[in-house]
PDB file of N, CA and C in Angstrom:
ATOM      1  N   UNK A   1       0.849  -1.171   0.000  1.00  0.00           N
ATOM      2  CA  UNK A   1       0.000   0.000   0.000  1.00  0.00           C
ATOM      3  C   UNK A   1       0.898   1.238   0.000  1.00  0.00           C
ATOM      4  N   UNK A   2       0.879   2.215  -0.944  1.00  0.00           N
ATOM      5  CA  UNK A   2       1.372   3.878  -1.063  1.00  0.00           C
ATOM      6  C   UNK A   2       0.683   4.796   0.188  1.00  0.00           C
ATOM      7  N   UNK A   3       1.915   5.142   0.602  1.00  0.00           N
ATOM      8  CA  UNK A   3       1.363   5.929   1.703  1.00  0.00           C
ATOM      9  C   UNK A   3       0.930   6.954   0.535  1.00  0.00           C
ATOM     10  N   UNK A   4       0.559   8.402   1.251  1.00  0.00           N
ATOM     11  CA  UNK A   4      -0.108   9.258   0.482  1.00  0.00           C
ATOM     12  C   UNK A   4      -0.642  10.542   1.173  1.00  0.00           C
ATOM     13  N   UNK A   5      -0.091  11.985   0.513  1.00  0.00           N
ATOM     14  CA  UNK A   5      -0.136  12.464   1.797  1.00  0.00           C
ATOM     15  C   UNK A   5      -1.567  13.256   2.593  1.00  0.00           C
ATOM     16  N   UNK A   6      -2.009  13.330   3.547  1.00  0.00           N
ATOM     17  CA  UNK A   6      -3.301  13.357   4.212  1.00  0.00           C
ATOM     18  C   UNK A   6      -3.533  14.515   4.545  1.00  0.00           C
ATOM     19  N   UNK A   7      -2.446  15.600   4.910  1.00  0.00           N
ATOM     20  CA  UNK A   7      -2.571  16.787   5.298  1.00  0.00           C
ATOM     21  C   UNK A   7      -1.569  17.615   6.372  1.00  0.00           C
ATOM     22  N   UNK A   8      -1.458  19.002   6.728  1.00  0.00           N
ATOM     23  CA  UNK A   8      -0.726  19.126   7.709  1.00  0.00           C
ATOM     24  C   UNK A   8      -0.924  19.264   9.223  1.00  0.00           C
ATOM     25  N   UNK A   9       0.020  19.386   9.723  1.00  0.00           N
ATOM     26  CA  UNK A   9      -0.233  19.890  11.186  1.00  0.00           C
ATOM     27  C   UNK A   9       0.938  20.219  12.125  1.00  0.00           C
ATOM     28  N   UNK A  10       0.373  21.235  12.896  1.00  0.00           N
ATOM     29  CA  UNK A  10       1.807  21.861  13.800  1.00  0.00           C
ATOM     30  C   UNK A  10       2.297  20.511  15.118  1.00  0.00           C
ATOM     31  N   UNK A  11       3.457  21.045  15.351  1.00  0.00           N
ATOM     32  CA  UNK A  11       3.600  19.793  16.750  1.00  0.00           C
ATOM     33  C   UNK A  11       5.010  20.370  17.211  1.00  0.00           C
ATOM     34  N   UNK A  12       5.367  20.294  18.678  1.00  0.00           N
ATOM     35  CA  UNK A  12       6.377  20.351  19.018  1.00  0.00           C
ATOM     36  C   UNK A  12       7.680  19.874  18.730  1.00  0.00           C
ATOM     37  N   UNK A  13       7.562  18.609  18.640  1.00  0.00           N
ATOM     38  CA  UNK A  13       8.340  17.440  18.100  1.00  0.00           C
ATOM     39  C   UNK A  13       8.078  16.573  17.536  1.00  0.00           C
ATOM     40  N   UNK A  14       8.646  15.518  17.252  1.00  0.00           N
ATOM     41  CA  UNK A  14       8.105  14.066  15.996  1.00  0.00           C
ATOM     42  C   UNK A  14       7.167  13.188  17.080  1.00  0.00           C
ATOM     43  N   UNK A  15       7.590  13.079  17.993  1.00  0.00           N
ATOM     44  CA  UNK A  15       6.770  12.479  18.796  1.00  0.00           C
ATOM     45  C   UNK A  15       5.269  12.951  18.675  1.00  0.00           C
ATOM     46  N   UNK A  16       4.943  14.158  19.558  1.00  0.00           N
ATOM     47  CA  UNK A  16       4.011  14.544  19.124  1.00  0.00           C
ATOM     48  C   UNK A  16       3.310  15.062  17.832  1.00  0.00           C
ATOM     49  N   UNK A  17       3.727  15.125  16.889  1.00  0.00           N
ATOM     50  CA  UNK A  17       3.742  14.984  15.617  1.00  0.00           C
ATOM     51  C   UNK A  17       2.868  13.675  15.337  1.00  0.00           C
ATOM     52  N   UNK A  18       3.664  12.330  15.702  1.00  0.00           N
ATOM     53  CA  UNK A  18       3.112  11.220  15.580  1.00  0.00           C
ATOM     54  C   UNK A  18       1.624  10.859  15.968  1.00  0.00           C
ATOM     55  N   UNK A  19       1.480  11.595  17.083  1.00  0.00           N
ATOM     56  CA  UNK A  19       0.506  11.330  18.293  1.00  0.00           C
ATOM     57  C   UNK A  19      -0.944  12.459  17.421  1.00  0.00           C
ATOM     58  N   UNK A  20      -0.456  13.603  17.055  1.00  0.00           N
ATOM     59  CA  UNK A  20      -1.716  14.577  16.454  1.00  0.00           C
ATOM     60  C   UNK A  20      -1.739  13.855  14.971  1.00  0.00           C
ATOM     61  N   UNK A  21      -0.891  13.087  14.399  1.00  0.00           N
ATOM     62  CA  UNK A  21      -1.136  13.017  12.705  1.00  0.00           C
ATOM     63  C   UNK A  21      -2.898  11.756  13.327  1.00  0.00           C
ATOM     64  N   UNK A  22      -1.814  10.791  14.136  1.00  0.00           N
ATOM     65  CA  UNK A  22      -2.875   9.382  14.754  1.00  0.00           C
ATOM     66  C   UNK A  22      -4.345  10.383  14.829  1.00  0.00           C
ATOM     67  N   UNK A  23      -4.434  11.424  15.974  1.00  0.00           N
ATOM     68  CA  UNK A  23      -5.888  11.528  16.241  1.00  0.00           C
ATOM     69  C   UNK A  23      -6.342  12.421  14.901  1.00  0.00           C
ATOM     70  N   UNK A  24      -5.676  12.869  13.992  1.00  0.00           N
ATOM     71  CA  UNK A  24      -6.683  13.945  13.203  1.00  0.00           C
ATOM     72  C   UNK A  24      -6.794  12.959  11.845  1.00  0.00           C
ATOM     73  N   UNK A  25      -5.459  12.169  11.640  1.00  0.00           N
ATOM     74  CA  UNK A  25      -5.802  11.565  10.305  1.00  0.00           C
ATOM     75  C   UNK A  25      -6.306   9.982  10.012  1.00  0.00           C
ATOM     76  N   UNK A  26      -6.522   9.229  11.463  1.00  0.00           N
ATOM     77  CA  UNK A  26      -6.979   7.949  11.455  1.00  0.00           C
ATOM     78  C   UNK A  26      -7.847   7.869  12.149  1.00  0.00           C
ATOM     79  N   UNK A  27      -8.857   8.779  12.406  1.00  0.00           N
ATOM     80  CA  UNK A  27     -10.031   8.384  13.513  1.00  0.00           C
ATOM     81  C   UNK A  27     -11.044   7.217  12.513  1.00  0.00           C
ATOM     82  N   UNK A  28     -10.757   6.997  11.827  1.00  0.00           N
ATOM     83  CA  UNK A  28     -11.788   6.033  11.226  1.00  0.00           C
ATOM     84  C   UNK A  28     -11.167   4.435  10.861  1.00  0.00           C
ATOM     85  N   UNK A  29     -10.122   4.459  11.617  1.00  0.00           N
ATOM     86  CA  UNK A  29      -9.284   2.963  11.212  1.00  0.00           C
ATOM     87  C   UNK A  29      -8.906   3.313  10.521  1.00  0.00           C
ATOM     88  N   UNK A  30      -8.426   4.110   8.962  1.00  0.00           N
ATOM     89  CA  UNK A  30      -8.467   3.699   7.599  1.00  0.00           C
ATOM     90  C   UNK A  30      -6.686   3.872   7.672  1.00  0.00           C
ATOM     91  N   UNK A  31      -5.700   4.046   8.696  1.00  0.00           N
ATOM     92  CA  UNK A  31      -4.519   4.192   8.328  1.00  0.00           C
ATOM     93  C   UNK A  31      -3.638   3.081   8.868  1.00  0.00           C
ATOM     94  N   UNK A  32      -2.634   3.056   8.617  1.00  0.00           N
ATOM     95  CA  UNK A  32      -1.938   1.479   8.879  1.00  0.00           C
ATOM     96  C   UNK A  32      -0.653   1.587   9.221  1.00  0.00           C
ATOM     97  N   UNK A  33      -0.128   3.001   8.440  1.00  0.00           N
ATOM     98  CA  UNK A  33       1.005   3.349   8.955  1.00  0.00           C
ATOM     99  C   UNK A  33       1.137   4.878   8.545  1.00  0.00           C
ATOM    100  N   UNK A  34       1.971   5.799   9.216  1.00  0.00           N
ATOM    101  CA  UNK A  34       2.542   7.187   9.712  1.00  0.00           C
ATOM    102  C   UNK A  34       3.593   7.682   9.052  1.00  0.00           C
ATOM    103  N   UNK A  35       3.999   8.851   8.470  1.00  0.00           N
ATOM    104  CA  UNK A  35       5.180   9.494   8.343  1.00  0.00           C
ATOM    105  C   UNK A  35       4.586  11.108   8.439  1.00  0.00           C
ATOM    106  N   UNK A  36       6.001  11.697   9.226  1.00  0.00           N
ATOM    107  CA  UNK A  36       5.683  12.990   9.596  1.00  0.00           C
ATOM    108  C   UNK A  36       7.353  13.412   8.944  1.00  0.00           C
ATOM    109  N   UNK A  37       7.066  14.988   8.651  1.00  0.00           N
ATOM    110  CA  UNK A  37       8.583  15.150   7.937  1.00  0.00           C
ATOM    111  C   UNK A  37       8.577  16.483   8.089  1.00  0.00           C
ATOM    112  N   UNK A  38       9.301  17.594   8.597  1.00  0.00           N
ATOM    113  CA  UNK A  38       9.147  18.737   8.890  1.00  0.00           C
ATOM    114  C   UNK A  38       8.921  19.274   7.930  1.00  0.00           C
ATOM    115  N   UNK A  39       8.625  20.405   7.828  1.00  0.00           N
ATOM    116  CA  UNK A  39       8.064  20.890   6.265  1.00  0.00           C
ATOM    117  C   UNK A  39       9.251  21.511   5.537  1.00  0.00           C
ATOM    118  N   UNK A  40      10.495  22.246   6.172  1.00  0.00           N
ATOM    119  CA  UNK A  40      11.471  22.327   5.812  1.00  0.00           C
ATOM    120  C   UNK A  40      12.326  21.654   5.323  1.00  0.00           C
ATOM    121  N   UNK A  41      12.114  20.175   5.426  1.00  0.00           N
ATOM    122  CA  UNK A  41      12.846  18.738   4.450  1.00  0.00           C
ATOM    123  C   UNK A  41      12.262  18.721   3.181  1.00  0.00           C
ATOM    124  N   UNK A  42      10.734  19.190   2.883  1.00  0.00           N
ATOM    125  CA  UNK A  42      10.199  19.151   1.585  1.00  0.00           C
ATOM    126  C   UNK A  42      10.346  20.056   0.852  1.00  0.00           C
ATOM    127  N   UNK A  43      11.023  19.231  -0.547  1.00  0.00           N
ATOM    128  CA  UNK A  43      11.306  20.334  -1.441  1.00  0.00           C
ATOM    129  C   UNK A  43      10.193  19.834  -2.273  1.00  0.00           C
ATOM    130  N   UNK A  44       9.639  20.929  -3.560  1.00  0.00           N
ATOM    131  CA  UNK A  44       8.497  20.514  -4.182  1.00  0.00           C
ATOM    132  C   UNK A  44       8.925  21.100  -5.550  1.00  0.00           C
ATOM    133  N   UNK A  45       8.011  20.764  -6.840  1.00  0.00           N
ATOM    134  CA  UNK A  45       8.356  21.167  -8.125  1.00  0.00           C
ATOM    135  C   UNK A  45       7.840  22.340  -7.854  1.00  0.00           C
ATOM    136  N   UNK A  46       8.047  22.538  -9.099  1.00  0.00           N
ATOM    137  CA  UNK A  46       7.545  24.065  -9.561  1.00  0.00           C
ATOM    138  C   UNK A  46       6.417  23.896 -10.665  1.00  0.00           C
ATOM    139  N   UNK A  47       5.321  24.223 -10.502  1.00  0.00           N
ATOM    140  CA  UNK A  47       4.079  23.709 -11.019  1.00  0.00           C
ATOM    141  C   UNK A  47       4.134  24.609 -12.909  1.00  0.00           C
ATOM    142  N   UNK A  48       5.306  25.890 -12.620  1.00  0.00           N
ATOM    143  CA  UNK A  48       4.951  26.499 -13.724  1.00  0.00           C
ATOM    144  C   UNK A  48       6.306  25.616 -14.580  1.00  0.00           C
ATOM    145  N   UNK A  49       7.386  24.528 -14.365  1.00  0.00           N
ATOM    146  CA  UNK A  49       7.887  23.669 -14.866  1.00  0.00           C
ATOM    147  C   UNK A  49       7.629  22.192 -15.372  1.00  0.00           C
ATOM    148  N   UNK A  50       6.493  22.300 -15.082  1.00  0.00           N
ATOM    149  CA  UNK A  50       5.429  21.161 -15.694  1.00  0.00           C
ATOM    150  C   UNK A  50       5.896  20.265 -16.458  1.00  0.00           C
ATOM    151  N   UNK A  51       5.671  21.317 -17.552  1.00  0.00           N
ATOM    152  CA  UNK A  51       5.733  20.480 -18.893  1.00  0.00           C
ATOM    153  C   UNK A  51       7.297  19.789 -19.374  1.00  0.00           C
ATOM    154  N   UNK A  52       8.384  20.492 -19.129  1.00  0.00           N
ATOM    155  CA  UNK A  52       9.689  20.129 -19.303  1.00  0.00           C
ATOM    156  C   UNK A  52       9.852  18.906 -18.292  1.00  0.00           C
ATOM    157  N   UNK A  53       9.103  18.991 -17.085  1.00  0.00           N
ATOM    158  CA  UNK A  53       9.782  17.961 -15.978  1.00  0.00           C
ATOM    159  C   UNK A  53       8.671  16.579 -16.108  1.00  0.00           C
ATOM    160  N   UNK A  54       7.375  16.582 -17.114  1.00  0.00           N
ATOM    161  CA  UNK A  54       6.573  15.680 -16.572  1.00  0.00           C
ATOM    162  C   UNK A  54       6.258  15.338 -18.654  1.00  0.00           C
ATOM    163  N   UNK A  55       6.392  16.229 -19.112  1.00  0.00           N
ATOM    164  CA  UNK A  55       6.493  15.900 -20.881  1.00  0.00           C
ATOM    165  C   UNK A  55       7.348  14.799 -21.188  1.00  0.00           C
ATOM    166  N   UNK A  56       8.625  14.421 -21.263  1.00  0.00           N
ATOM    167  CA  UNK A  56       8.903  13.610 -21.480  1.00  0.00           C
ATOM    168  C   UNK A  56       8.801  11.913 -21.268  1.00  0.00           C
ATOM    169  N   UNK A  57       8.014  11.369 -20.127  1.00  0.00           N
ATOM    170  CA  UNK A  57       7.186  10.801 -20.141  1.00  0.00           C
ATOM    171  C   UNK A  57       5.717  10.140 -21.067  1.00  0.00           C
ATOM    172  N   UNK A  58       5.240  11.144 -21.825  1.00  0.00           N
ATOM    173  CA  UNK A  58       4.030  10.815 -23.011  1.00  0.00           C
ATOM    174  C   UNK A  58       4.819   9.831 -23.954  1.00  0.00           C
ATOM    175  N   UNK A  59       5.804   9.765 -24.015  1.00  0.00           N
ATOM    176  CA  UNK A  59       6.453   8.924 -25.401  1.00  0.00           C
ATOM    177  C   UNK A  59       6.985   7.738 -25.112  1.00  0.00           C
ATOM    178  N   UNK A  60       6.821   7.403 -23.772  1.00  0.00           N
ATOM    179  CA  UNK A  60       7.418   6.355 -22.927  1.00  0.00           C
ATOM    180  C   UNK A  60       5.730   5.396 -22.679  1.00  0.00           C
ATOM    181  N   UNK A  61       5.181   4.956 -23.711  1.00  0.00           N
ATOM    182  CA  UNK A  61       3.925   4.304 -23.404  1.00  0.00           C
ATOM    183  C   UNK A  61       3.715   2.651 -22.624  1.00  0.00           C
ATOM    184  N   UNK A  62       5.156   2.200 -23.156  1.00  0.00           N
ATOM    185  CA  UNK A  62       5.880   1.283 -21.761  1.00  0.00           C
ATOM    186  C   UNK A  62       4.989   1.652 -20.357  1.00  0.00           C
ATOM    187  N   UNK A  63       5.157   2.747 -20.057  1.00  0.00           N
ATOM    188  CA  UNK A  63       4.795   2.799 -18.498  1.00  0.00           C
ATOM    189  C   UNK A  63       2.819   3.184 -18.115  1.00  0.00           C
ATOM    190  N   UNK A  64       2.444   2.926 -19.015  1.00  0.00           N
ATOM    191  CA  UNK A  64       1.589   2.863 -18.783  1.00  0.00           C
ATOM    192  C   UNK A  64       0.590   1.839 -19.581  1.00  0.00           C
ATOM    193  N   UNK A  65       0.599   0.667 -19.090  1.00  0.00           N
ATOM    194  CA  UNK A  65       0.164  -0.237 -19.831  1.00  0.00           C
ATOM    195  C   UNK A  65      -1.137  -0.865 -20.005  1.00  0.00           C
ATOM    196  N   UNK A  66      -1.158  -0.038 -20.477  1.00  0.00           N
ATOM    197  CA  UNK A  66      -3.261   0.180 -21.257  1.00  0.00           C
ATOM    198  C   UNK A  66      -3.520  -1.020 -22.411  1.00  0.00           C
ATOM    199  N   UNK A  67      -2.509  -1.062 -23.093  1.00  0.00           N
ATOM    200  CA  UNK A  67      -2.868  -2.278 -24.439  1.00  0.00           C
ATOM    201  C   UNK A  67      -2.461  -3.711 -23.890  1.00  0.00           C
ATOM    202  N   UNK A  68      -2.304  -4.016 -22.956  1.00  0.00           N
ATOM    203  CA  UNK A  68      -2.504  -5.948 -22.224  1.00  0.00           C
ATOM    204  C   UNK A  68      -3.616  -6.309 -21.656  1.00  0.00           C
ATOM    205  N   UNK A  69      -3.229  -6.935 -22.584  1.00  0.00           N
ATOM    206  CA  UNK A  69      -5.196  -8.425 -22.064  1.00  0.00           C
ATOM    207  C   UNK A  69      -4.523  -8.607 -20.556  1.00  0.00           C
ATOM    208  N   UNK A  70      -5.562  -8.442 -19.726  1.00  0.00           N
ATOM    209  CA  UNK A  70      -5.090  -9.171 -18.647  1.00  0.00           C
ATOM    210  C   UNK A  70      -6.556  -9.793 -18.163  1.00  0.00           C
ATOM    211  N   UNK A  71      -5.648 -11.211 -17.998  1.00  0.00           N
ATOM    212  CA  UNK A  71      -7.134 -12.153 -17.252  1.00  0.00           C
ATOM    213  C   UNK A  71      -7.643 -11.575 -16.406  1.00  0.00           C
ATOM    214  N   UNK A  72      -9.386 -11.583 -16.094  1.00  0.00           N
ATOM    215  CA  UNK A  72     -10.294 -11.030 -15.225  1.00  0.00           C
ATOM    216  C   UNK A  72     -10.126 -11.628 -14.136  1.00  0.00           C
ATOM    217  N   UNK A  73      -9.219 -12.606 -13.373  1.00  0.00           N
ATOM    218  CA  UNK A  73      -9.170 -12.918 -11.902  1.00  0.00           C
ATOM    219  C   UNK A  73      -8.047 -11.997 -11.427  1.00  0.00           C
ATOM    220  N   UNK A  74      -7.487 -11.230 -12.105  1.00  0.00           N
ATOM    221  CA  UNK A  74      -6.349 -10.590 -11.564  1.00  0.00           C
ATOM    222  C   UNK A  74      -7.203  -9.010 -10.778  1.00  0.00           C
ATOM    223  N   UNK A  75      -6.845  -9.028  -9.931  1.00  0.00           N
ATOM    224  CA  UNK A  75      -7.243  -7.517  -9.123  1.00  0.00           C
ATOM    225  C   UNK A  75      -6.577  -6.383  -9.114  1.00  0.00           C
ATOM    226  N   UNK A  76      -6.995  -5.434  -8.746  1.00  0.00           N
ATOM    227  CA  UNK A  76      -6.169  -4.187  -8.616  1.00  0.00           C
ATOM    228  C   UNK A  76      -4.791  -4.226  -9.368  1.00  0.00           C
ATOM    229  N   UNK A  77      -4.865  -4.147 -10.702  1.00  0.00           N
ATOM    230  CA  UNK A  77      -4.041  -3.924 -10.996  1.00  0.00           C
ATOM    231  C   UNK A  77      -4.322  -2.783 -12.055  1.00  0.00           C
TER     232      UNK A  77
END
């Protein structure tokens, strides 16, 4: 399973970090496992570099494999 990210939140430390992600982002069972990362470790694209950083990809149809028969007992895939 891909973690995936859920949202933010302030905290003193990782500890508590751990402890506020648990009550705000799993009150419904649905999480299994945790990562907290200060926000200053995340670096992010640049949304107006798009096309140069995520274009070259379209020609690579390898990775997205839409044209295989795949037998109907196979799941989630």
């Amino acid at each position: 399973m891909s973690h995936k990210h859920a949202g933010s939140l302030h905290a003193a430390d990782a500890e508590m970090a751990i402890n506020n992600a648990r009550d705000v982002y799993t009150r419904r069972q649905e999480g299994v496992s945790l990562w907290v990362v200060e926000s200053k470790y995340i670096t992010a694209s640049n949304p107006e570099e798009s096309e140069s950083l995520f274009d070259p990809a379209e020609d690579k149809i390898y990775r997205h494999p839409t044209f295989y028969d795949l037998p109907d007992e196979l799941e989630y895939i």
